[in-house]
N, C-alpha and C. Protein backbone atom coordinates (compact mmCIF):
# COMPACT_ATOMS: atom_id res chain seq x y z
N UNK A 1 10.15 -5.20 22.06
CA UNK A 1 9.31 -4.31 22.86
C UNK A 1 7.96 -4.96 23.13
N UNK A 2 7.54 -5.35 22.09
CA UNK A 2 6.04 -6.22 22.11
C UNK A 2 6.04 -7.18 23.18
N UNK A 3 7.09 -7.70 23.31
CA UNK A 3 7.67 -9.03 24.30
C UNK A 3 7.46 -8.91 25.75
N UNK A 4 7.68 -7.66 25.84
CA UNK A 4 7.94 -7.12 27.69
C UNK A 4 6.67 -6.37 27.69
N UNK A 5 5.52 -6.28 26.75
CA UNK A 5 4.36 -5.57 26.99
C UNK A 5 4.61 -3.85 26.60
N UNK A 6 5.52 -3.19 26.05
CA UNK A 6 5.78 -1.80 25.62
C UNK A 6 4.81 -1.48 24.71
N UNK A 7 4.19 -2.75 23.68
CA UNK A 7 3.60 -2.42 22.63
C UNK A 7 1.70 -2.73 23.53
N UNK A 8 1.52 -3.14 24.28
CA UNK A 8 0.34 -3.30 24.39
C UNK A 8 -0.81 -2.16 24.43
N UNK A 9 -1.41 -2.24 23.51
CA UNK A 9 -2.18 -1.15 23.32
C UNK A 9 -1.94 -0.19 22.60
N UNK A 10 -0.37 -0.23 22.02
CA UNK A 10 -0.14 1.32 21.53
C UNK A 10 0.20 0.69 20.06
N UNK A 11 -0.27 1.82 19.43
CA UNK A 11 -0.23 1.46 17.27
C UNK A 11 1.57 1.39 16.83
N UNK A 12 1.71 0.57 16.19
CA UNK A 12 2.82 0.61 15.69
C UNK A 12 3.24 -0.27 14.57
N UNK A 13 4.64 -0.51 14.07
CA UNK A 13 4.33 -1.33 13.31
C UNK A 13 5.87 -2.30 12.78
N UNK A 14 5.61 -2.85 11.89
CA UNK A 14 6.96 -3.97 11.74
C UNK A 14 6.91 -4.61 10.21
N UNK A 15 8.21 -4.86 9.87
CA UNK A 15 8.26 -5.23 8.17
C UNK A 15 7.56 -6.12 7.93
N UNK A 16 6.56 -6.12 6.52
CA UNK A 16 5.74 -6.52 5.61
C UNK A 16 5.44 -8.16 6.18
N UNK A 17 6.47 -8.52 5.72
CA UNK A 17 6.96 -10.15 5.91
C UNK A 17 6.47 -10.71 7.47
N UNK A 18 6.57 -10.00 8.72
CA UNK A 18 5.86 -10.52 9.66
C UNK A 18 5.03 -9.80 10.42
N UNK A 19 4.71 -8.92 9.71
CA UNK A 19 3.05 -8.93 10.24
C UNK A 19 2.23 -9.88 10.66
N UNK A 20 1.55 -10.73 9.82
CA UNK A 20 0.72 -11.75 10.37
C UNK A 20 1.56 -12.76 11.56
N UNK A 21 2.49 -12.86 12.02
CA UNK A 21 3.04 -13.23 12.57
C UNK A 21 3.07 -12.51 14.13
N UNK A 22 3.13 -11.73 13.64
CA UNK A 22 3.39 -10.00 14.92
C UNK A 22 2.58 -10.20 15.51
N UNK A 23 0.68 -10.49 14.80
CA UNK A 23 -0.22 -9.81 14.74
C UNK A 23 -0.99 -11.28 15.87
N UNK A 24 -0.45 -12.35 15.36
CA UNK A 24 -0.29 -13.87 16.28
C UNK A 24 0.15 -13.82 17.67
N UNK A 25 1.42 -13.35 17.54
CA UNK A 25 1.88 -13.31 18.66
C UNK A 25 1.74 -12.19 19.87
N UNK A 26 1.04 -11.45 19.32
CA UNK A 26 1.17 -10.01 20.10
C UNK A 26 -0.30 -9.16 20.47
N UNK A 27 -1.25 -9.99 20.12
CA UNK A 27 -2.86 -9.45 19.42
C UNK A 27 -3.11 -8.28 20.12
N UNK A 28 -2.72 -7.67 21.53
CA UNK A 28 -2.70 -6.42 21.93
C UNK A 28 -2.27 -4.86 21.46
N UNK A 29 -1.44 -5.34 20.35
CA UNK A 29 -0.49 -4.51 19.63
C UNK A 29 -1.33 -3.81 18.65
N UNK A 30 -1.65 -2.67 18.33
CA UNK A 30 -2.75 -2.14 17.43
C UNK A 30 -1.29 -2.00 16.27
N UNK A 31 -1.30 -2.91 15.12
CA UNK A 31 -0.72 -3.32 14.36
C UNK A 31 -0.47 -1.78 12.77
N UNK A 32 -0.02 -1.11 12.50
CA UNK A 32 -0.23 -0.55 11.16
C UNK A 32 0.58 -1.26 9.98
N UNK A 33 -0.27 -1.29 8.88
CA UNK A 33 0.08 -1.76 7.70
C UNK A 33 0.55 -0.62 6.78
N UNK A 34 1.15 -0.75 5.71
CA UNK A 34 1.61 -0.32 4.73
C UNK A 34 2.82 1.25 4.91
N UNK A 35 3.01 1.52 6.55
CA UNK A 35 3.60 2.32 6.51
C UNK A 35 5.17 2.05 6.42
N UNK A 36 5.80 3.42 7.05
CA UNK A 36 7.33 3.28 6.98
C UNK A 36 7.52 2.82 8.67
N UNK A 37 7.07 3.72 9.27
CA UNK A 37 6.70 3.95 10.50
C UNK A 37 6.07 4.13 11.69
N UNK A 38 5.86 4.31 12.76
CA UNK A 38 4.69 4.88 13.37
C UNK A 38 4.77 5.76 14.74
N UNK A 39 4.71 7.20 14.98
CA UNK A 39 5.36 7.62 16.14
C UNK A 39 4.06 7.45 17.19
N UNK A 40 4.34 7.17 17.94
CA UNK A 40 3.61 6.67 19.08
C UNK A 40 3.53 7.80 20.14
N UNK A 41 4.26 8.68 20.39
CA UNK A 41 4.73 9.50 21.18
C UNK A 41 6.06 8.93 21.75
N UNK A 42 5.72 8.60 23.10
CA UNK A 42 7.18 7.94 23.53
C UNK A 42 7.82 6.45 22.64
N UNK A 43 6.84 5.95 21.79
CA UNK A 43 7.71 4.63 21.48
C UNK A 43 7.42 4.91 19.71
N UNK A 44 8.58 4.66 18.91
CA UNK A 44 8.49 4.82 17.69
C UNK A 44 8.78 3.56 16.98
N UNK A 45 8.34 3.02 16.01
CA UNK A 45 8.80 1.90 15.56
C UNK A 45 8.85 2.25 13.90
N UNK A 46 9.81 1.21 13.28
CA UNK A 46 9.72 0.97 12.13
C UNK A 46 9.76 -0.49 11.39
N UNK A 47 9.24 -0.35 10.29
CA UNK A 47 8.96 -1.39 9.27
C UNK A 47 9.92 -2.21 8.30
N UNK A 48 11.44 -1.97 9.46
CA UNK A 48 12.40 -2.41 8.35
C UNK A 48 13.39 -1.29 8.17
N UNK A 49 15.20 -2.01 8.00
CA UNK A 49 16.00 -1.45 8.10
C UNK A 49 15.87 -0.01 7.49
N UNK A 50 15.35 0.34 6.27
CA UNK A 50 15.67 1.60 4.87
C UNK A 50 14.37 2.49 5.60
N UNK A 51 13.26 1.95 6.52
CA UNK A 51 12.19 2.51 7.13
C UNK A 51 12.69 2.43 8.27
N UNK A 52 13.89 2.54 8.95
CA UNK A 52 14.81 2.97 10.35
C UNK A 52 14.94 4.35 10.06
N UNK A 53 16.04 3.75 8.68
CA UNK A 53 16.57 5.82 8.93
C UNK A 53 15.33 6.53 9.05
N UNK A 54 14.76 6.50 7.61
CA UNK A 54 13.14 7.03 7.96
C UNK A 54 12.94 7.61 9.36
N UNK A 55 12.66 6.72 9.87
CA UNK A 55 12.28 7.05 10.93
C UNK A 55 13.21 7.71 11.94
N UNK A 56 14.12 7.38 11.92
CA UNK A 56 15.07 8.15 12.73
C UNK A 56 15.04 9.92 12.37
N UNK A 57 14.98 9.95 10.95
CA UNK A 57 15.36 11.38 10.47
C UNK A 57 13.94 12.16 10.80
N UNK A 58 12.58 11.29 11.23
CA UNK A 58 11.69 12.12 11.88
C UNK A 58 11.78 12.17 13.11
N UNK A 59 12.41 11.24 13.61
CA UNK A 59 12.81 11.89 15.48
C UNK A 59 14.07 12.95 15.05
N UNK A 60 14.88 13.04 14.15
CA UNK A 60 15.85 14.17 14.29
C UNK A 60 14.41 15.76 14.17
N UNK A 61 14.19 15.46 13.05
CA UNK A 61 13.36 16.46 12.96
C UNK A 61 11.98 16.69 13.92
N UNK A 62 10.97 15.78 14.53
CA UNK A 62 10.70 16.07 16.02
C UNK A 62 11.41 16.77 17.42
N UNK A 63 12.74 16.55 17.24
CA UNK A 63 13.62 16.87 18.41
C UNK A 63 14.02 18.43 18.01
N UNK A 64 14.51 18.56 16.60
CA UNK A 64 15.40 19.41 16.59
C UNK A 64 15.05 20.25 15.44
N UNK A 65 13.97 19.53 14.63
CA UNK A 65 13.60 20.83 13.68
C UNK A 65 13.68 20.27 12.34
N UNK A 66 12.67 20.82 11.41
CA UNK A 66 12.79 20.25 9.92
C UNK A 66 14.24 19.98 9.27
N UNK A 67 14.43 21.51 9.38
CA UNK A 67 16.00 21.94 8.54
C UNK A 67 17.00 21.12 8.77
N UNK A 68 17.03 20.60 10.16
CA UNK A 68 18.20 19.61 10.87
C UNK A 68 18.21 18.39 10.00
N UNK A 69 16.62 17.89 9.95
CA UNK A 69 16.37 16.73 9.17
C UNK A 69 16.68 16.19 7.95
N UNK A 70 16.53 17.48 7.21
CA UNK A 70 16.66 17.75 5.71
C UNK A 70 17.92 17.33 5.62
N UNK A 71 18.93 18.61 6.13
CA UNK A 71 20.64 18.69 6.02
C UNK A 71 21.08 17.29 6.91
N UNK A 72 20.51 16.76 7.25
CA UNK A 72 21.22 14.82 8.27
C UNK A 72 20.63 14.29 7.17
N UNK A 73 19.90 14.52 5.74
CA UNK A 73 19.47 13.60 4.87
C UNK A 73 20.42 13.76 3.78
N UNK A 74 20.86 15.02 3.46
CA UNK A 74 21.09 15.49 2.38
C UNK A 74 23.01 15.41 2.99
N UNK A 75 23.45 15.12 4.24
CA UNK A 75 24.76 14.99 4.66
C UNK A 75 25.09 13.51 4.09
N UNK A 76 23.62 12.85 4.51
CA UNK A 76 24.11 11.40 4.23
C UNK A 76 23.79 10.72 2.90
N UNK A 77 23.36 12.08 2.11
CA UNK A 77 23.23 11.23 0.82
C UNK A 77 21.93 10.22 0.41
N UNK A 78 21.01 10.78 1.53
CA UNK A 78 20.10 9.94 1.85
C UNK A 78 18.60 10.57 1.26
N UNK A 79 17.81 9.63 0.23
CA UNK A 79 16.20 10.43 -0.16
C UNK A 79 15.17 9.85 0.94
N UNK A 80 14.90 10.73 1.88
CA UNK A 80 13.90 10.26 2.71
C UNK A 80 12.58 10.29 2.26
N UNK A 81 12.21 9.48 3.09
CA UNK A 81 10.96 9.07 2.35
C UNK A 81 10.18 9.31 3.66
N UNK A 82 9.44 10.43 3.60
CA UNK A 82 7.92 10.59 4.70
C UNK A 82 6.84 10.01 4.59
N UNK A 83 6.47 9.82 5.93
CA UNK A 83 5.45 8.53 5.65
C UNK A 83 4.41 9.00 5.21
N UNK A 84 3.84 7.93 4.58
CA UNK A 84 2.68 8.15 3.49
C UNK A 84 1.56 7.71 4.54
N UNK A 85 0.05 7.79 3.97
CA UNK A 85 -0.75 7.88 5.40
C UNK A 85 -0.61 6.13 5.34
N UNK A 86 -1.26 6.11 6.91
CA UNK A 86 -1.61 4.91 7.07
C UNK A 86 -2.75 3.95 6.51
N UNK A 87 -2.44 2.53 6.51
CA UNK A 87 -4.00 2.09 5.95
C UNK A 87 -3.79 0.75 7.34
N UNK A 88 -5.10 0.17 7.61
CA UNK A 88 -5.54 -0.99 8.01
C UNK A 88 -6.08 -2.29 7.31
């Protein structure tokens, strides 16, 4: 996304390991550290495969409602993890 300009300007973020890398290649990209995730409005990103679902199970629950979220966590056996605040 960063590549075609999606990320320019808008906060988001990417696993631990290439950040500084991201942050090289992309310097428009308002970068977040230490999260799972980051919803952007229209563009959501995450920090790594186990911070996908994450994130996915807050677009279930953006779209469709806490309870949905919970029971698509608790169907899949899954402890979600909500994101913790952000740092810079």
């Amino acid at each position: 996304m960063a590549a075609i300009g999606l990320l320019d300007n808008v906060r988001a973020t990417t696993h631990w390991e290439d950040i500084s890398e991201f942050r090289r290649r992309h310097p428009t990209v308002d970068v977040a550290i230490g999260v799972r995730w980051v919803d952007a409005g229209r563009i959501v990103t995450a920090a790594g495969i186990a911070a996908g679902i994450d994130m996915c199970l807050h677009i279930v629950e953006r779209l469709c409602g806490r309870d949905l979220a919970l029971k698509t966590a608790r169907q899949m056996d899954y402890s979600w993890v909500e994101n913790p605040a952000m740092k810079n």
